[in-house]
Protein backbone atom coordinates (compact mmCIF):
# COMPACT_ATOMS: atom_id res chain seq x y z
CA UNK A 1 21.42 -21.53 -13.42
CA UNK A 2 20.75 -19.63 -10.65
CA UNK A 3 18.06 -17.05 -10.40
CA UNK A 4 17.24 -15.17 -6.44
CA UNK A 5 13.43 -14.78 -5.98
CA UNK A 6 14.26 -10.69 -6.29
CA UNK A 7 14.55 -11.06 -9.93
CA UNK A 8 10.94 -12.96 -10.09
CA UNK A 9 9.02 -10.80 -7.60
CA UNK A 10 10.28 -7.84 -9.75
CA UNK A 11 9.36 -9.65 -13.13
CA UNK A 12 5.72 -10.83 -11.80
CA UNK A 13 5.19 -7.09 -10.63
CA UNK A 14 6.30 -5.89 -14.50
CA UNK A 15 3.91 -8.50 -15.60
CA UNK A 16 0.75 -7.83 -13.25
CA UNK A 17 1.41 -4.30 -13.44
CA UNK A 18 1.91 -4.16 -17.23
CA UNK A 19 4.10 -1.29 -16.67
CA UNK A 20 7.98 -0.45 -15.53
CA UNK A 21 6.84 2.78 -14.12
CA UNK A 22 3.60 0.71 -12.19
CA UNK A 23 6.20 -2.30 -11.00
CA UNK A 24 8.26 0.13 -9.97
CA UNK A 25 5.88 2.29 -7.88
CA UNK A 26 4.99 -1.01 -6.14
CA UNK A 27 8.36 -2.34 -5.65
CA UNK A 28 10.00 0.92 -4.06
CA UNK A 29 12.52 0.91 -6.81
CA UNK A 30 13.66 3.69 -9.50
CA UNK A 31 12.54 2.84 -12.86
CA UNK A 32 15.91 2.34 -14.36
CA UNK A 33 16.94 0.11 -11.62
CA UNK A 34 14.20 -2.00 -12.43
CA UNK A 35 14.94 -2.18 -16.21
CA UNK A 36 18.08 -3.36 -15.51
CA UNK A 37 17.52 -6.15 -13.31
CA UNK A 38 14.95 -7.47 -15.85
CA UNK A 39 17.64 -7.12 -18.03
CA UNK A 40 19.80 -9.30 -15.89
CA UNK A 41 17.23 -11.97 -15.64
CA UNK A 42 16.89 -12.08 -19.39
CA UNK A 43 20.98 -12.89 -19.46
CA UNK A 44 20.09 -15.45 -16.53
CA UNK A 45 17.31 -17.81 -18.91
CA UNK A 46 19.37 -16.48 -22.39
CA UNK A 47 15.88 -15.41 -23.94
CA UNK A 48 14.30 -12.13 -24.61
CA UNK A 49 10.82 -11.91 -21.80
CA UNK A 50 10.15 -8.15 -23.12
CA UNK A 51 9.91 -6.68 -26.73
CA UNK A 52 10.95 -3.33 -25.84
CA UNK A 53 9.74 0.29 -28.63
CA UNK A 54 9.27 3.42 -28.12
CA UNK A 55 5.73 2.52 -26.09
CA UNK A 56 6.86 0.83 -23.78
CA UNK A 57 7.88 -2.93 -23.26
CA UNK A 58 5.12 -6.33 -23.52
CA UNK A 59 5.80 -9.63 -22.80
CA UNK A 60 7.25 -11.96 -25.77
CA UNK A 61 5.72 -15.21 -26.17
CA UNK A 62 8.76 -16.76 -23.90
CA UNK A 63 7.61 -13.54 -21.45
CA UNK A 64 3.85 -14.97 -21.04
CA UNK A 65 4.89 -18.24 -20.76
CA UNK A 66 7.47 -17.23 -17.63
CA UNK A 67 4.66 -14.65 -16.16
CA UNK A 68 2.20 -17.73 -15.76
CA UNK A 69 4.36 -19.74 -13.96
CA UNK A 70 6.02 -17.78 -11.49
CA UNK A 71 3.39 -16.75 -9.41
CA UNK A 72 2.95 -20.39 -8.03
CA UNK A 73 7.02 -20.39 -8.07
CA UNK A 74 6.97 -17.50 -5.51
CA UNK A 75 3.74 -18.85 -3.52
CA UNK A 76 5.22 -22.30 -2.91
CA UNK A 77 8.31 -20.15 -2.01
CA UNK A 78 6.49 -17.67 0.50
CA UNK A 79 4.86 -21.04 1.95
CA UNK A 80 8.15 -22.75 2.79
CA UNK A 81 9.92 -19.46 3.98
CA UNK A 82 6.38 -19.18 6.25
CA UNK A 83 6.58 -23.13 7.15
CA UNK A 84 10.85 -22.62 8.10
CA UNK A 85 9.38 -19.64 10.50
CA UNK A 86 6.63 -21.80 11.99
CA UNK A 87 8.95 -24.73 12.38
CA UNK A 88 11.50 -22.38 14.27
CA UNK A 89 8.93 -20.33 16.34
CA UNK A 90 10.15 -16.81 14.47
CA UNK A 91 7.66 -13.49 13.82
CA UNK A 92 8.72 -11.02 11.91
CA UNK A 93 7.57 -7.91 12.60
CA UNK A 94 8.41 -4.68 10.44
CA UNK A 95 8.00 -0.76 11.11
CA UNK A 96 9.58 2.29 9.98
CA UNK A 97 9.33 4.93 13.03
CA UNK A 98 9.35 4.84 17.10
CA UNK A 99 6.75 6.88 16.77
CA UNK A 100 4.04 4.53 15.19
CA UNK A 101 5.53 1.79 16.98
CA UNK A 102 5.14 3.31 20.58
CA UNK A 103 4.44 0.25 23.32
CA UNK A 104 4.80 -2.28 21.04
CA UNK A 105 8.15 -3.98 22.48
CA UNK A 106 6.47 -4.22 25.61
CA UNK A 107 3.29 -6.51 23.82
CA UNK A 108 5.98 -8.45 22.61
CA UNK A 109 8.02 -8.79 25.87
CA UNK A 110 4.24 -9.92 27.26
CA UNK A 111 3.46 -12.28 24.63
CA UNK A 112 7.22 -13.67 24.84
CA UNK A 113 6.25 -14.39 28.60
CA UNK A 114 2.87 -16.14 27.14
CA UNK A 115 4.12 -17.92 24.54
CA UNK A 116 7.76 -18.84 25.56
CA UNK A 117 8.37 -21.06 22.23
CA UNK A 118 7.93 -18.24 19.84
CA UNK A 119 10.74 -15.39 19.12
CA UNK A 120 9.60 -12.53 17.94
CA UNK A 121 11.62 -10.47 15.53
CA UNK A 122 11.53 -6.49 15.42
CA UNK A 123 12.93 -5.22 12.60
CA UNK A 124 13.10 -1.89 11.60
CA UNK A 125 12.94 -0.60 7.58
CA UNK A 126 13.92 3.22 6.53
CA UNK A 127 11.18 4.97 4.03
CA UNK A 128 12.94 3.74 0.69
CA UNK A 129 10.29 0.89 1.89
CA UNK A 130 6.88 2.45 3.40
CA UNK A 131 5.65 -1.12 3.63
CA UNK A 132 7.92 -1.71 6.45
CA UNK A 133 9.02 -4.72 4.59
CA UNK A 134 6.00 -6.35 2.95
CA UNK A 135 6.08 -5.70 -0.42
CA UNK A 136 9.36 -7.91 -0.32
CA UNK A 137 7.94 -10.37 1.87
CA UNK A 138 10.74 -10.01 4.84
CA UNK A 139 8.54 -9.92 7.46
CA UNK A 140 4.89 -11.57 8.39
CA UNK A 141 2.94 -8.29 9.49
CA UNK A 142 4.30 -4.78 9.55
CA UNK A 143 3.44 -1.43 11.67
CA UNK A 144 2.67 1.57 8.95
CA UNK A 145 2.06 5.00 8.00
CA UNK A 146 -1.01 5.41 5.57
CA UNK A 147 -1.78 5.46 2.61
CA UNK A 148 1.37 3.44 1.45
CA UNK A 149 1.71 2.14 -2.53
CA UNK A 150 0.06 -1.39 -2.67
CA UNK A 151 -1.44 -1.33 0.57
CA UNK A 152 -4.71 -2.63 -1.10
CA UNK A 153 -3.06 -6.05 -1.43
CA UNK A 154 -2.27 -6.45 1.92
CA UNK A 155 -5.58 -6.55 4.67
CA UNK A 156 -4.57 -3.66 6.80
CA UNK A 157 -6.72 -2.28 10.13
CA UNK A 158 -6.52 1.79 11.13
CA UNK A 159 -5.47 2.10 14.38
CA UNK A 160 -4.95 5.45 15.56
CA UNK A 161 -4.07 8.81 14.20
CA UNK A 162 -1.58 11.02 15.06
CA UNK A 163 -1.07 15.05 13.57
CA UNK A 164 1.27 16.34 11.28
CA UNK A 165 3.20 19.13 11.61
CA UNK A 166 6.46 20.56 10.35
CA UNK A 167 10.23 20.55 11.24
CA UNK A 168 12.05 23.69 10.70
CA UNK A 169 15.55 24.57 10.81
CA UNK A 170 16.04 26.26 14.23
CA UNK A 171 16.97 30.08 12.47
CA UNK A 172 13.64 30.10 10.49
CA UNK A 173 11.79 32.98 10.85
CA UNK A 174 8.57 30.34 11.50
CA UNK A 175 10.69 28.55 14.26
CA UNK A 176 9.66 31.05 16.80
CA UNK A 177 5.67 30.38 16.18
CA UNK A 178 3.77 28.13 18.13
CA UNK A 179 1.76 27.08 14.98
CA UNK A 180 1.93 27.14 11.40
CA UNK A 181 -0.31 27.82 8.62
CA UNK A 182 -0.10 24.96 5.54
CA UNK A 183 -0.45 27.77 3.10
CA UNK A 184 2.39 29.69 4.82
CA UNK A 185 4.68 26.63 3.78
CA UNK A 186 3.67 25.90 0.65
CA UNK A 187 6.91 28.03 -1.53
CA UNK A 188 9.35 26.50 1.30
CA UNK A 189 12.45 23.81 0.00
CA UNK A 190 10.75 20.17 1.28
CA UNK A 191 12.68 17.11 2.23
CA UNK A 192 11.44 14.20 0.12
CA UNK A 193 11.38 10.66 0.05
CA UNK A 194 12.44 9.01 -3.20
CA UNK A 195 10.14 9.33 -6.54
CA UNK A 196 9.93 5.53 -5.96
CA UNK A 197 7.60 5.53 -2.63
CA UNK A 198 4.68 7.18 -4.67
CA UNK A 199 1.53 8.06 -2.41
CA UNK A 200 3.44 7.75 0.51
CA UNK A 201 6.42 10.64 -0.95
CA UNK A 202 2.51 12.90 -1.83
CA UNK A 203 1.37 12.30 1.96
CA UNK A 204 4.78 13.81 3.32
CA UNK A 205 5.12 16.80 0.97
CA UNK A 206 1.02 17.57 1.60
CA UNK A 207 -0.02 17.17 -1.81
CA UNK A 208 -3.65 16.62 -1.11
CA UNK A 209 -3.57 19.92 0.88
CA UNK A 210 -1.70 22.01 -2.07
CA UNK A 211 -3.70 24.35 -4.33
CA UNK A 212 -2.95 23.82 -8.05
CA UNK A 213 -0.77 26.77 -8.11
CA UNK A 214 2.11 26.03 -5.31
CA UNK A 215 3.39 23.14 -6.68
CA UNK A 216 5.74 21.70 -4.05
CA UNK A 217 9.71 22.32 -4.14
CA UNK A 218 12.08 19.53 -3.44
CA UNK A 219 14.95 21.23 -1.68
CA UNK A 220 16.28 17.12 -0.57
CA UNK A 221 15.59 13.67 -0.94
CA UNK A 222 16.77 11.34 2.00
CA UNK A 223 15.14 7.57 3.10
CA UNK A 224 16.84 8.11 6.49
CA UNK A 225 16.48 10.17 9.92
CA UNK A 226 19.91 11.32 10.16
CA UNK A 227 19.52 12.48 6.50
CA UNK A 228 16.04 14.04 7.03
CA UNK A 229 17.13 15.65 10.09
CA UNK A 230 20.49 17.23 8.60
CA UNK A 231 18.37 18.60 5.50
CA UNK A 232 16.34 20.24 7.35
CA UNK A 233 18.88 21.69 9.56
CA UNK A 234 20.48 22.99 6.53
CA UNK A 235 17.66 24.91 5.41
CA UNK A 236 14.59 22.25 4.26
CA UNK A 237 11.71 22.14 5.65
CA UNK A 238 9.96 18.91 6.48
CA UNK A 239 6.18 17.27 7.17
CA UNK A 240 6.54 15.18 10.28
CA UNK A 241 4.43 13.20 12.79
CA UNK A 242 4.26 15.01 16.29
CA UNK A 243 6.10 12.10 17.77
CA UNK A 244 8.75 13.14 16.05
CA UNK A 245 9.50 16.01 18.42
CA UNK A 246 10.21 13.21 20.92
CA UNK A 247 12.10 10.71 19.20
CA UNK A 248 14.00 12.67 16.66
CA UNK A 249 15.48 15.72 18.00
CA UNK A 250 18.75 17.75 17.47
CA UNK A 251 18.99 21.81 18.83
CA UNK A 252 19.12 23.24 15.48
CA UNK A 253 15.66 21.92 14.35
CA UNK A 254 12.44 23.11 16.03
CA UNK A 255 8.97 20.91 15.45
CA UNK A 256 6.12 23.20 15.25
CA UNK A 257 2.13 22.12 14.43
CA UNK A 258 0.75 22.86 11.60
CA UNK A 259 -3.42 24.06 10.34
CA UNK A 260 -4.94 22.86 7.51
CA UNK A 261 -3.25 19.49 7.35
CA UNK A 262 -4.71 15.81 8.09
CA UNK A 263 -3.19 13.57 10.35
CA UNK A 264 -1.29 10.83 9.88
CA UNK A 265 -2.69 7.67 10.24
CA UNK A 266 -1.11 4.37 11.93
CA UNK A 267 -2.21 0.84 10.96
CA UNK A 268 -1.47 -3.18 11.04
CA UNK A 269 -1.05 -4.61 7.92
CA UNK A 270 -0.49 -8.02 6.75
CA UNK A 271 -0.86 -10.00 3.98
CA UNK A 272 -4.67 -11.75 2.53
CA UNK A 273 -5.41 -15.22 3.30
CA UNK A 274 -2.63 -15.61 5.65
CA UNK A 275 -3.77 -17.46 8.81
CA UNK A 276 -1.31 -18.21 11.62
CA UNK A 277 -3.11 -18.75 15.55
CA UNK A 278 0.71 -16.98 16.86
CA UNK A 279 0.50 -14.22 14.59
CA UNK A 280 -3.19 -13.70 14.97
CA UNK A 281 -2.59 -13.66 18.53
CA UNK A 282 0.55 -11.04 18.48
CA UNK A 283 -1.84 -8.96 16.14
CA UNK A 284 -4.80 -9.16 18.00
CA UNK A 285 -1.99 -7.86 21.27
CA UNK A 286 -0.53 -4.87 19.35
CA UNK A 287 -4.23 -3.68 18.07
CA UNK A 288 -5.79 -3.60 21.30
CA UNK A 289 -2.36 -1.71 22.87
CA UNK A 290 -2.09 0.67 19.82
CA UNK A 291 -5.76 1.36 18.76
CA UNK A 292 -6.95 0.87 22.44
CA UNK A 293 -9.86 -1.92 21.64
CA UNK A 294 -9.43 -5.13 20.95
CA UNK A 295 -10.30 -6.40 17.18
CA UNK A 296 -12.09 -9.18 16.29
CA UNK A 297 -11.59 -11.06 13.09
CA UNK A 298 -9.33 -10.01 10.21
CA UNK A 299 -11.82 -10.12 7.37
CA UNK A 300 -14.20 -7.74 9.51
CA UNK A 301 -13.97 -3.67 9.43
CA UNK A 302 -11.24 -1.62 10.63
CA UNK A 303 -10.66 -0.38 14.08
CA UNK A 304 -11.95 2.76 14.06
CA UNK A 305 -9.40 5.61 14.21
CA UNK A 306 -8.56 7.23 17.61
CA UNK A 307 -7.02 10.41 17.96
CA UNK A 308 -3.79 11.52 19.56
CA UNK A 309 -0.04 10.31 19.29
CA UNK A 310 1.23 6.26 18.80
């Protein structure tokens, strides 16, 4: 039998979580998609891990028993993916926008120079994911957006912040402002990201900035620029970092700042009790490039925030 590590880090997220709708929050993954690949590891073993009612599902006997087990499965797992890495001289290093990434290929062309032996992997992850790859273990540290669901497993250092503002389809009647007013958005269609993304989807659509009584409209969901961009060219509007008027740009949709809404904020994370002298190095490069100081040790306090664009 055959079983990919997928279907475990799913079931030990239903398990910790004690929740589909929690496990699926974390995981970046629709509820029923997640019920039916637990499903489909049930089939896999041929016994029942969840008694499932009306409220809710808990593990069976046969559930607990798998749920204390497979944490070490998917530890000694994570170790010999990490070991296969070390062995080959590979980092993996995830993000989700130019914008937060800014210099970074140049502190990795540098430390390429340095450190000859070691490759260093790039890889880029669209907002289905706002761990940039973490949360399914794909890559060893990861350039993010804050607040992101989870992110209080992972040890993760502020770097800089950068302001929000809003992209508007080029016709709007806002487009020809130089700066917007939150409150004047607030009945406007909004590009979303999926349900699934949680805090991150709130951060985007201003939730902590909404008053009780504008509850936000979702004119489009997308996980994608090309999507984002051609939603809100069709008549969405949508919250977006101001680096976004350089890297994502098309004539029918104007970027315009915005009053009465934080900034976003850019940080390293990675995950606890993982200790590697290359990737400390590499980290310890992009944090002093990014945040502009240099940072000492991991399990100290954050760099604090500065302000202006990645």
């Amino acid at each position: 039998m055959d079983v990919d590590t997928r279907l475990l880090r799913y079931f030990a997220a239903v398990a910790e979580e004690g929740s589909l709708t929690g496990a699926a929050r974390r995981l970046f993954v629709s509820q029923p998609a997640l019920t039916k690949q637990m499903r489909r590891l049930e089939d896999a073993l041929g016994v029942r891990l969840f008694a499932r009612s009306r409220s809710g599902m808990a593990l069976t006997e046969a559930g607990r028993e798998f749920a204390s087990r497979v944490p070490a499965l998917l530890d000694g797992w994570d170790e010999a993916v990490r070991a296969t890495g070390r062995a080959a001289r590979i980092l993996r290093l995830g993000f989700l926008d130019a914008g937060a990434v800014g210099p970074v290929p140049e502190v990795i062309a540098e430390f390429r120079r340095a450190r000859p032996e070691w490759r260093v992997e790039l890889r880029q992850f669209d907002w289905s994911d706002p761990s940039a790859g973490l949360a399914r273990g794909e890559v060893d540290a990861a350039v993010v957006r804050l607040p992101f669901p989870g992110q209080e497993s992972y040890t993760v250092r502020e770097l800089f912040a950068e302001e929000r503002g809003v992209l508007l389809p080029a016709r709007h009647p806002l487009a020809t402002r130089e700066t917007v007013d939150f409150h004047e958005l607030r009945d406007e269609p909004f590009v979303a990201a999926g349900a699934e993304t949680g805090t991150w989807r709130e951060h985007w659509l201003g939730a902590e900035e909404r008053d009780a009584g504008h509850p936000v409209r979702i004119g489009a969901v997308t996980s994608r620029p090309d999507e984002w961009l051609g939603a809100v060219a069709g008549g969405c509007v949508a919250l977006a970092p101001a680096s976004a008027a350089r890297f994502h740009s098309r004539p029918d949709v104007v970027f315009r700042p915005v009053h009465g809404l934080s900034p976003s904020r850019v940080g390293l994370a990675r995950p606890r009790r993982r200790r590697d002298e290359a990737l400390d190095e590499l980290l310890r490069a992009v944090s002093r490039r990014l945040g502009g100081r240099p940072l000492g040790g991991w399990a100290g306090v954050g760099v604090r925030p500065r302000a202006g664009g990645g």
